[in-house]
N, C-alpha and C. Protein backbone atom coordinates (compact mmCIF):
# COMPACT_ATOMS: atom_id res chain seq x y z
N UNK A 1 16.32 -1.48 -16.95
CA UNK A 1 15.89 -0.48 -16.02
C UNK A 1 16.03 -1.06 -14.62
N UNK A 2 16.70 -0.26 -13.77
CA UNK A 2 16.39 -0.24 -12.12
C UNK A 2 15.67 0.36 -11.36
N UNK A 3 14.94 -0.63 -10.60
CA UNK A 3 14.27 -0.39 -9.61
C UNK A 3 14.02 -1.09 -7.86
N UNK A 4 14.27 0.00 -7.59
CA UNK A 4 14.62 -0.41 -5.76
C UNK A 4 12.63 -0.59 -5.64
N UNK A 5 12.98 -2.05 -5.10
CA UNK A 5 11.96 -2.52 -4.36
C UNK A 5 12.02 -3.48 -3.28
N UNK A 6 11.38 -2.77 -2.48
CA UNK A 6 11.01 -3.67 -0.49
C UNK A 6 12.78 -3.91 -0.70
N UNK A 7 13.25 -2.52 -1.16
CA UNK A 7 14.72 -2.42 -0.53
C UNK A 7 15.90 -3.22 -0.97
N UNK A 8 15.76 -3.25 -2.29
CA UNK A 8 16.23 -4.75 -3.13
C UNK A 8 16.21 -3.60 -4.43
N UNK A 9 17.56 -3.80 -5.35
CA UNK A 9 17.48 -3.14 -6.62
C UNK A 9 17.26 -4.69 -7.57
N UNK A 10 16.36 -4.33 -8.31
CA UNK A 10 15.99 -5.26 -9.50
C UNK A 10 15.94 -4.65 -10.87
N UNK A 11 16.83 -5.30 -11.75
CA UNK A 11 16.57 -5.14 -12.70
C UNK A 11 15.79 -5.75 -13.71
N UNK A 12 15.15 -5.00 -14.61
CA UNK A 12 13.66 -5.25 -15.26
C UNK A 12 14.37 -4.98 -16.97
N UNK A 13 13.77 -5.87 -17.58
CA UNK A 13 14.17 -5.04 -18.99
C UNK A 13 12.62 -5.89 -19.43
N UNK A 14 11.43 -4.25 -19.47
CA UNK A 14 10.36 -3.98 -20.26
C UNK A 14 10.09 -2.29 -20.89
N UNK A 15 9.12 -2.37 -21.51
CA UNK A 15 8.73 -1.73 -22.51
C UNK A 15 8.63 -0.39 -21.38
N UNK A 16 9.12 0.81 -21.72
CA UNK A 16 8.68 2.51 -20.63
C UNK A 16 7.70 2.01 -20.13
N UNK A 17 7.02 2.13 -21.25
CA UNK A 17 5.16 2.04 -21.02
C UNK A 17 4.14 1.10 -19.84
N UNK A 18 5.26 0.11 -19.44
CA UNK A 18 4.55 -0.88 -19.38
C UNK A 18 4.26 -0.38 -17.48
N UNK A 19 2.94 -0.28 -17.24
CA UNK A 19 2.83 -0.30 -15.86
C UNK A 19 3.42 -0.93 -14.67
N UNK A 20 3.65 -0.02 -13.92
CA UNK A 20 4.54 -0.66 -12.71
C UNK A 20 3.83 -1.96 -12.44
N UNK A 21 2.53 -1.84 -11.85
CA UNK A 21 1.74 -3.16 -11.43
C UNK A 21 2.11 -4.35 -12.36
N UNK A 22 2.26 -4.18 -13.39
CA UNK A 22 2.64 -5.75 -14.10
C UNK A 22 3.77 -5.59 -14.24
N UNK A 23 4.80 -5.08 -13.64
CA UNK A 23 6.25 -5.20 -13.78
C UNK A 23 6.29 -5.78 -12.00
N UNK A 24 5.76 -5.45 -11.48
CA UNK A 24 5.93 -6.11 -9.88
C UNK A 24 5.71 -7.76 -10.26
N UNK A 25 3.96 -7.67 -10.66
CA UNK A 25 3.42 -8.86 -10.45
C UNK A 25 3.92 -10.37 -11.05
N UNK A 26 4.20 -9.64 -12.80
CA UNK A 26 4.68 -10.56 -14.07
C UNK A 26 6.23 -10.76 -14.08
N UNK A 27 6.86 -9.36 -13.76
CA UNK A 27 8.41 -9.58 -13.93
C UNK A 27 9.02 -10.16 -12.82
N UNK A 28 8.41 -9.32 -11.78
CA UNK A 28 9.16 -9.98 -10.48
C UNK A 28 8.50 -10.73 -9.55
N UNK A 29 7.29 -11.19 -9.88
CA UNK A 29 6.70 -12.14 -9.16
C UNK A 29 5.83 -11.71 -8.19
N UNK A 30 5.63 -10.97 -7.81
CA UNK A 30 5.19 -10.32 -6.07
C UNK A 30 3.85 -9.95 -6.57
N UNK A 31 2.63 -11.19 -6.16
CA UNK A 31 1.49 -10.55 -6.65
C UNK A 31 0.04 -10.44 -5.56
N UNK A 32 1.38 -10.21 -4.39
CA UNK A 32 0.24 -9.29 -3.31
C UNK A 32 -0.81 -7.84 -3.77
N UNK A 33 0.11 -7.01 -4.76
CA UNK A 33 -0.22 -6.15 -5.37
C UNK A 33 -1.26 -6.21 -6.25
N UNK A 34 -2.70 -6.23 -6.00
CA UNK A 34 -3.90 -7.25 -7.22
C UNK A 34 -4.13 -5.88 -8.14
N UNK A 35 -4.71 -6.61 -9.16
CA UNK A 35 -5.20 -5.63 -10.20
C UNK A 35 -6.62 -5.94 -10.07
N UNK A 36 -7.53 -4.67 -10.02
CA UNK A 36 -8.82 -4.22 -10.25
C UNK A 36 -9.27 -3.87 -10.96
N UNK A 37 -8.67 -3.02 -11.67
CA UNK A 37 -10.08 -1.74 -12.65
C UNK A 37 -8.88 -1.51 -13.64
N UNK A 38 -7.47 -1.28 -13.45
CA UNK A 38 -7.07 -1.07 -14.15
C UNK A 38 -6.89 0.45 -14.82
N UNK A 39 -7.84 1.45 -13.83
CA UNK A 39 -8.02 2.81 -14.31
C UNK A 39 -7.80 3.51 -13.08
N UNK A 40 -6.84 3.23 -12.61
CA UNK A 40 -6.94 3.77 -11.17
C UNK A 40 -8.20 4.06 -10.18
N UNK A 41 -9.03 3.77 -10.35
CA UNK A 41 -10.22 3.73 -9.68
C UNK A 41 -9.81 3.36 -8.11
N UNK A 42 -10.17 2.11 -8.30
CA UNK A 42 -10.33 0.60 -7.00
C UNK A 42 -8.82 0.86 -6.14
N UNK A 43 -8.05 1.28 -6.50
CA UNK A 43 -7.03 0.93 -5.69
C UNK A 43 -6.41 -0.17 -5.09
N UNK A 44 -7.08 -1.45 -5.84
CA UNK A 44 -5.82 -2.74 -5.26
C UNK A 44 -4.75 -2.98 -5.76
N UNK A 45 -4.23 -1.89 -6.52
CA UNK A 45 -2.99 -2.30 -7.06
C UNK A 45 -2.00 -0.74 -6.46
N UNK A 46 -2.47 -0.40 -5.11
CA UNK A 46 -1.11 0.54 -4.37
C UNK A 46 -0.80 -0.04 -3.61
N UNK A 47 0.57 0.90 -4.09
CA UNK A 47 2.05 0.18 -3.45
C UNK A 47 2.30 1.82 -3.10
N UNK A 48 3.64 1.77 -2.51
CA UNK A 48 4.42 3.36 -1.81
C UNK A 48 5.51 3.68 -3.08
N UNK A 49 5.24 4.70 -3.01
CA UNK A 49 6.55 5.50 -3.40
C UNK A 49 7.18 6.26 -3.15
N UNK A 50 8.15 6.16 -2.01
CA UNK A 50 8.41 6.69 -1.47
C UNK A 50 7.70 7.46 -0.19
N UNK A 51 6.97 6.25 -0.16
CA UNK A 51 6.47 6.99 1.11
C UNK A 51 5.12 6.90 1.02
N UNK A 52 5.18 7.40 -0.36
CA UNK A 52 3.33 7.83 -0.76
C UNK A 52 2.61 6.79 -1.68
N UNK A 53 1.02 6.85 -1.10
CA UNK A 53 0.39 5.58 -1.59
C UNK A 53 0.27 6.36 -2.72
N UNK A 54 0.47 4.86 -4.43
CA UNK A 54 0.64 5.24 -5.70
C UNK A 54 -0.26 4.59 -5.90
N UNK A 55 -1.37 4.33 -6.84
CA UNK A 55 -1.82 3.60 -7.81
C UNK A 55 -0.71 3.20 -8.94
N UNK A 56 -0.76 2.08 -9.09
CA UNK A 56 0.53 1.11 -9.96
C UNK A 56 -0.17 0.68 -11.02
N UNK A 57 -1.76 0.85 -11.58
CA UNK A 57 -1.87 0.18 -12.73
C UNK A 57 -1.84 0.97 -14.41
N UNK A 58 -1.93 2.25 -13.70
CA UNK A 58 -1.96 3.34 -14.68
C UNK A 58 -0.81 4.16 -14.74
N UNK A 59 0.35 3.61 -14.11
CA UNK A 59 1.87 4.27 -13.73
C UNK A 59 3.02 3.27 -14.67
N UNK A 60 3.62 4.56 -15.77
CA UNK A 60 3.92 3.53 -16.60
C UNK A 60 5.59 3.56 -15.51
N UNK A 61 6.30 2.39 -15.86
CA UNK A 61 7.45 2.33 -14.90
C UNK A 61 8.75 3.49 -15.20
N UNK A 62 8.15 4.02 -16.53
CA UNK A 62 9.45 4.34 -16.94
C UNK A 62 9.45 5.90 -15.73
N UNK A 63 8.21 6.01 -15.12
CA UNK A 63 7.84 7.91 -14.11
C UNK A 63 9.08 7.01 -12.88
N UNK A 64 9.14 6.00 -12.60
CA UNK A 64 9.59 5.60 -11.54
C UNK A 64 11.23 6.00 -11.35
N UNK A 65 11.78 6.72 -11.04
CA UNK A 65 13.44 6.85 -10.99
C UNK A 65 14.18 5.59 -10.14
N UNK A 66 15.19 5.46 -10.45
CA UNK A 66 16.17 4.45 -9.71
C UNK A 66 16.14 4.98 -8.09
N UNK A 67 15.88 6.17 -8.17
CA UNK A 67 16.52 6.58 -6.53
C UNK A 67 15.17 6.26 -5.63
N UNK A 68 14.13 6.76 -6.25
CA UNK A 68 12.70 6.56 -5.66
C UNK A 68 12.60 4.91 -4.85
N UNK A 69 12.11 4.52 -3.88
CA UNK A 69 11.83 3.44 -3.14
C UNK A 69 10.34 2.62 -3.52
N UNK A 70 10.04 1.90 -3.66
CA UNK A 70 9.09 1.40 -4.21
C UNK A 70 8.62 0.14 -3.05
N UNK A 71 7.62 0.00 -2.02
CA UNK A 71 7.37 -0.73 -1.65
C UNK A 71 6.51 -1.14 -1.83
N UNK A 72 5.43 -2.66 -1.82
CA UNK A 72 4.92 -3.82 -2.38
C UNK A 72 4.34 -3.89 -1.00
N UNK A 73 3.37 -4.99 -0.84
CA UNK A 73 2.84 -4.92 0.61
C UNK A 73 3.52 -6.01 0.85
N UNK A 74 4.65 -6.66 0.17
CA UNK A 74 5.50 -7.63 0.40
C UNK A 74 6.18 -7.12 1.35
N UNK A 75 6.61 -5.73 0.88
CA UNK A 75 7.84 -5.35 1.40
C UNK A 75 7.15 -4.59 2.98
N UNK A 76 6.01 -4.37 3.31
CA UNK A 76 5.69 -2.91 4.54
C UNK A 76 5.63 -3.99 5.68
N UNK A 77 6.11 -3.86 6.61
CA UNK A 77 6.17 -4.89 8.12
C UNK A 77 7.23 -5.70 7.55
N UNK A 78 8.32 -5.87 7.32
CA UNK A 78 9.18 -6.83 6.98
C UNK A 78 9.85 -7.50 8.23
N UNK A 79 10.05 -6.64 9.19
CA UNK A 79 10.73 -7.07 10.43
C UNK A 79 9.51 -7.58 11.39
N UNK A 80 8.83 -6.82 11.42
CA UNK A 80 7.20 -7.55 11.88
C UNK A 80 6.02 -6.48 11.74
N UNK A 81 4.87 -7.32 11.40
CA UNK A 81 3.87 -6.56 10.62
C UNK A 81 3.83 -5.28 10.97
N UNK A 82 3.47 -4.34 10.38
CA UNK A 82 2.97 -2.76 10.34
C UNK A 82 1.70 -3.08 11.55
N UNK A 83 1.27 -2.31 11.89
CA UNK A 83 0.01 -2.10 13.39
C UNK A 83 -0.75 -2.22 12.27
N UNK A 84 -0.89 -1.53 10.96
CA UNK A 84 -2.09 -1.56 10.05
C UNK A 84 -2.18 -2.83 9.77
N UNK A 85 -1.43 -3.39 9.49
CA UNK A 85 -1.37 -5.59 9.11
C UNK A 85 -2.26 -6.27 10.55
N UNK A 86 -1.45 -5.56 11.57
CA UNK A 86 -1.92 -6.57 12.64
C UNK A 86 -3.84 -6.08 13.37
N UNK A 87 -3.64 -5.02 13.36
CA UNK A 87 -5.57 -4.74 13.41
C UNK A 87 -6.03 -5.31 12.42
N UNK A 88 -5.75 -5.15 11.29
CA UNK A 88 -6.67 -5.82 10.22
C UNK A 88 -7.20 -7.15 9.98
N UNK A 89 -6.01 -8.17 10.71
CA UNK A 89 -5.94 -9.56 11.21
C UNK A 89 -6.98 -9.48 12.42
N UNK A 90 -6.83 -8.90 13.72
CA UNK A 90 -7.44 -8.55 14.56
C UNK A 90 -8.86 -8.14 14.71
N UNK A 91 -9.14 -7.18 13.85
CA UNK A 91 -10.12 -6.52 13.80
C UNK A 91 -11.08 -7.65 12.56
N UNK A 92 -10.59 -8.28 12.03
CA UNK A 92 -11.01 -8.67 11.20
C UNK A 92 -11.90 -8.10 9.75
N UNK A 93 -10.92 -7.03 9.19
CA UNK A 93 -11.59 -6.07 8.69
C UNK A 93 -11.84 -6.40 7.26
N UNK A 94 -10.77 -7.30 6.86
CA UNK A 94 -10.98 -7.75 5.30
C UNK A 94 -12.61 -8.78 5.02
N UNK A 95 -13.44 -8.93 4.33
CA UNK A 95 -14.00 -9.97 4.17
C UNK A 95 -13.73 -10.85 3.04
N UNK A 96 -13.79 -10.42 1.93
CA UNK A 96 -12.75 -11.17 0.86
C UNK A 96 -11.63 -11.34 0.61
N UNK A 97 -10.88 -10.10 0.92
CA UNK A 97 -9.86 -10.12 0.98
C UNK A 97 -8.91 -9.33 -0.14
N UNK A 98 -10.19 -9.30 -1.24
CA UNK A 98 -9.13 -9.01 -2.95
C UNK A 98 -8.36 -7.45 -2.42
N UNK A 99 -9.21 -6.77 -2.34
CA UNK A 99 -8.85 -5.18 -2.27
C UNK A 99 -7.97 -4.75 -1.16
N UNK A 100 -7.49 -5.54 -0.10
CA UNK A 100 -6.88 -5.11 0.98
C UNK A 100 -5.35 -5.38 1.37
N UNK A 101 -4.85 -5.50 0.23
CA UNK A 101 -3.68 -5.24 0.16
C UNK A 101 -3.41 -3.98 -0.11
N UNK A 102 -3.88 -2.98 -1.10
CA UNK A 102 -4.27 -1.54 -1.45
C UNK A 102 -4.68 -1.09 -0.44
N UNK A 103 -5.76 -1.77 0.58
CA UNK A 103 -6.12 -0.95 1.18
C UNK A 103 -5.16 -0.41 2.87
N UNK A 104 -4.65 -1.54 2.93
CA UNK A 104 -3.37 -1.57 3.87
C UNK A 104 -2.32 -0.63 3.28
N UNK A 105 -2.21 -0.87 2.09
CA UNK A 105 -1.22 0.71 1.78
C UNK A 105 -1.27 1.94 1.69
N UNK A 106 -2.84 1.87 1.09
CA UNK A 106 -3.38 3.63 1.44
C UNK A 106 -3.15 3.37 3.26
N UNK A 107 -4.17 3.16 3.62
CA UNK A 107 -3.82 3.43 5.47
C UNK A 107 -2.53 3.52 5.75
N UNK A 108 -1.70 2.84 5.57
CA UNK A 108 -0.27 2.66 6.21
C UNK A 108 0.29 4.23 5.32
N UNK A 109 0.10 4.55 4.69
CA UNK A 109 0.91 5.90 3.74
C UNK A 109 0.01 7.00 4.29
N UNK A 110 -1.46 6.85 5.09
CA UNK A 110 -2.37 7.96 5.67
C UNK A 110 -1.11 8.08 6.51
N UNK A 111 -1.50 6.82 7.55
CA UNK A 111 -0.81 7.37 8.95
C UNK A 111 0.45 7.27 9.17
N UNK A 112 1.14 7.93 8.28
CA UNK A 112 2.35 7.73 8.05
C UNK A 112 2.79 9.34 7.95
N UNK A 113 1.64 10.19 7.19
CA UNK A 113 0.82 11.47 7.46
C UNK A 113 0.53 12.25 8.30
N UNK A 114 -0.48 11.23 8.58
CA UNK A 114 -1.16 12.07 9.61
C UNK A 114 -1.69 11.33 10.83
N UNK A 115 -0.73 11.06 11.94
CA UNK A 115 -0.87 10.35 13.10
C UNK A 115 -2.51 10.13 13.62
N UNK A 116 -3.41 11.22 13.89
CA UNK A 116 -4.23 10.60 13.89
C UNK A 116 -5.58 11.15 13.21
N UNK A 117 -6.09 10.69 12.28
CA UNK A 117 -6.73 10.87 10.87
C UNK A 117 -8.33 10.68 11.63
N UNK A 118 -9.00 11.66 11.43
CA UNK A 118 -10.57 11.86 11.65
C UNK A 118 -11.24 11.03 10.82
N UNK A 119 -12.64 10.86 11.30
CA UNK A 119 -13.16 10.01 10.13
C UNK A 119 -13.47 10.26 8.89
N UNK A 120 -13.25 12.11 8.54
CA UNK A 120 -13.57 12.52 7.40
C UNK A 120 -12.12 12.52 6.77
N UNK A 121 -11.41 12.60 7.62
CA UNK A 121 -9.87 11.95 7.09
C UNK A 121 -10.16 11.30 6.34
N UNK A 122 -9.57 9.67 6.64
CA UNK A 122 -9.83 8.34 6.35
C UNK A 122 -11.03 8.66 5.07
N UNK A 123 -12.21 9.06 5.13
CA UNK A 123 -13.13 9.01 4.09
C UNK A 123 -12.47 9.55 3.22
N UNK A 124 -12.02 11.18 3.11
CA UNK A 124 -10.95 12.03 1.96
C UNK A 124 -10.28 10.88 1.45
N UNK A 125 -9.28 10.24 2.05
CA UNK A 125 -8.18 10.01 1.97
C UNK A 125 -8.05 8.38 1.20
N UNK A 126 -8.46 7.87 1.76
CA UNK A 126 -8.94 5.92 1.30
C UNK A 126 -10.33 6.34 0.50
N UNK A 127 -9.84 6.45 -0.55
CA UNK A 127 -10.62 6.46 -1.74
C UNK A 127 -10.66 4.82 -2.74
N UNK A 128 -9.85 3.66 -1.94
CA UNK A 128 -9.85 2.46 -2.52
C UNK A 128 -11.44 1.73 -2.38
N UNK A 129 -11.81 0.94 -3.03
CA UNK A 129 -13.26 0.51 -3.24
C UNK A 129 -12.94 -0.91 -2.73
N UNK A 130 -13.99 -1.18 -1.77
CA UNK A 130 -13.87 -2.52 -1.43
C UNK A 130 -15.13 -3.10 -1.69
N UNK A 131 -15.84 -3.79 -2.46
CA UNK A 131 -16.65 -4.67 -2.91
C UNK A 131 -17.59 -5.16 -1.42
N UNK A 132 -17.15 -5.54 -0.80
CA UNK A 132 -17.89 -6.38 0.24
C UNK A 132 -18.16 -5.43 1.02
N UNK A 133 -18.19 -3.88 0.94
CA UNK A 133 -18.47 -3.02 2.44
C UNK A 133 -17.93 -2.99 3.35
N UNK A 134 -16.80 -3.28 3.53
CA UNK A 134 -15.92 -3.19 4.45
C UNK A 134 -15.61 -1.58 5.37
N UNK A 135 -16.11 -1.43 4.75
CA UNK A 135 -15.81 0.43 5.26
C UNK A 135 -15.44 0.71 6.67
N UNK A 136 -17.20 0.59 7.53
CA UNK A 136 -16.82 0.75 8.44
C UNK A 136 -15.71 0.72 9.42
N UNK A 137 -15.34 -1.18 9.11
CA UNK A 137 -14.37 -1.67 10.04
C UNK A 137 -12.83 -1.37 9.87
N UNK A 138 -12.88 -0.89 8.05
CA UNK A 138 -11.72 0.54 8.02
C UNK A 138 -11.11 1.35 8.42
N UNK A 139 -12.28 1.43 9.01
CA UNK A 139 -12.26 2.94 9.76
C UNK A 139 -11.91 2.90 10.98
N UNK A 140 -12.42 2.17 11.53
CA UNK A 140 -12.07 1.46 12.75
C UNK A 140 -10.56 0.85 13.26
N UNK A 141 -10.40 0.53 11.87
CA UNK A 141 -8.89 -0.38 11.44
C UNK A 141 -7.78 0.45 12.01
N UNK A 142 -8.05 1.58 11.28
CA UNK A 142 -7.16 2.57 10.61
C UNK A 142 -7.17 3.96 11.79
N UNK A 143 -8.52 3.65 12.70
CA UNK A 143 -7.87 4.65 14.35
C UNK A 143 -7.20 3.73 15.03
N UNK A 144 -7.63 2.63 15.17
CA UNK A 144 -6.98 1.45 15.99
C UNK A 144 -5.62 1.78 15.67
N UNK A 145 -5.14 1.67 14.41
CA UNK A 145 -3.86 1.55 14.07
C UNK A 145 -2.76 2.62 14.60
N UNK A 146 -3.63 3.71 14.47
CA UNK A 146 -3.29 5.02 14.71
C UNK A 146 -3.01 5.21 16.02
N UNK A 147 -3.76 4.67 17.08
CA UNK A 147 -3.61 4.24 18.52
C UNK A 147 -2.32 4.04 19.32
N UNK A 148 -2.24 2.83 18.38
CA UNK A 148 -0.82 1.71 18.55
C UNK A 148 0.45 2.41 17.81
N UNK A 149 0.40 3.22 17.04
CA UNK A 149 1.05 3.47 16.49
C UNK A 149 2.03 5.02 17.84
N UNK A 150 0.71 5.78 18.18
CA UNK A 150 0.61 6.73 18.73
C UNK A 150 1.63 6.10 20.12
N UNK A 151 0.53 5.14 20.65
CA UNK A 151 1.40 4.71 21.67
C UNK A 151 3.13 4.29 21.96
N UNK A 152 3.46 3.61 20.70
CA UNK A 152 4.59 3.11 20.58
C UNK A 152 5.98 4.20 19.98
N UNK A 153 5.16 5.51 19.80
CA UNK A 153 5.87 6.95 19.16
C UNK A 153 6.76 6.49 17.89
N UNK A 154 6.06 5.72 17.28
CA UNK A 154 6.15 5.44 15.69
C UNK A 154 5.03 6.12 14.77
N UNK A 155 5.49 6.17 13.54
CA UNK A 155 4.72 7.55 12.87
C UNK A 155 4.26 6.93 11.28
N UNK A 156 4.25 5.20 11.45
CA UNK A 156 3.66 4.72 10.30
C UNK A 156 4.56 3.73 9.30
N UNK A 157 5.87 4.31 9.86
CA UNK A 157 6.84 3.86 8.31
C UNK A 157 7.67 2.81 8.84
N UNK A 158 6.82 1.78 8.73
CA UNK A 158 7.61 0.12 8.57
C UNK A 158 8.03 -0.12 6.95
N UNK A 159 8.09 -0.04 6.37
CA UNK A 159 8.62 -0.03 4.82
C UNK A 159 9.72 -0.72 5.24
N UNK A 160 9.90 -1.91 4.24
CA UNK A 160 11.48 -1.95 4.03
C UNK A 160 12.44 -1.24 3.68
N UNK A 161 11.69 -0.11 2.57
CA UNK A 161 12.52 0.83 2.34
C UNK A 161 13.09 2.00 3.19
N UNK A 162 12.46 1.77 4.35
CA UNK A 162 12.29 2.58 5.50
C UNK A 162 14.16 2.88 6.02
C-alpha cells in the first residue's frame, strides 16, 4: 500500500485494518504522532488529511487513498515552523508536553478554517484532552497564532503537503 506522507510516497505492506497511527509510528518511524486512549477520545494521535485534523488511532489505513496527503507534525512547518509551533514555544503553552503534538494539529487544521476562531470556536473545535490543563494558554495559543497568521495573509497551511 501507498501512502503520501509530509509529501513523500511510502510504501507500507500491513494488514487494511491496521491503524494509520501505528503505521506512521511502527512502520515508518515518525513518532511525534503519540498514542493516548486509543478510542479517539484524547486526540494525540492527529495528523491532517488533507487538510483536515484526523484522529489516526481508530483510522484503519486501508480509508486512506494514495491521492489523499497525510501530514505528521513531522511534516507541518517543514520550511520553518507553522505560527502555531512558534507561539506554542513562545507562549509556552505545552506543560508536559504528551498531547501537543495533536494539539498543534487540531489548531493548525482550525486556522487553516477559520482565520480567526472565537473562543467558543477553539472550545467546539479542539476537542483534544490535555492532562495538565493547559487550556487556557490554548486558547491564547491559537488567537495569537491566528494574529500572525492574519498579519502575514497566510491562511494556516504550512503542510508539507501543502
Amino acid at each position: 500500500m501507498k501512502l503520501n506522507i509530509n509529501g513523500e510516497t511510502k510504501e507500507v505492506e500491513v494488514e487494511a485494518d491496521t491503524p494509520l497511527l501505528w503505521v506512521i509510528r511502527e512502520q515508518l518511524g515518525m513518532t511525534g504522532t503519540k498514542y493516548g486512549c486509543g478510542m479517539s477520545i484524547c486526540g494525540a494521535c492527529t495528523v491532517h488529511i488533507d487538510g483536515v485534523a484526523q484522529r489516526s488511532c481508530v483510522l484503519p489505513v486501508s480509508a486512506v487513498r494514495e491521492d489523499q496527503k497525510i501530514t505528521t507534525i513531522e511534516g507541518l512547518g517543514v520550511q520553518q515552523f507553522h505560527p502555531v509551533q512558534e507561539v506554542w514555544a513562545e507562549l509556552d503553552v505545552p506543560q508536559c508536553g504528551y498531547c501537543q503534538s495533536g494539539m498543534i494539529m487540531a489548531a493548525s487544521s482550525l486556522l487553516a478554517r477559520n482565520a480567526n476562531p472565537s473562543d467558543e470556536d477553539i472550545r467546539r473545535e479542539i476537542t483534544n484532552i490535555c492532562r495538565c490543563g493547559t487550556y487556557p494558554r490554548v486558547i491564547e495559543g491559537i488567537k495569537t497564532a491566528a494574529k500572525r497568521l492574519a498579519a502575514a495573509g497566510d491562511q494556516g497551511g504550512r503542510d508539507a503537503n501543502a
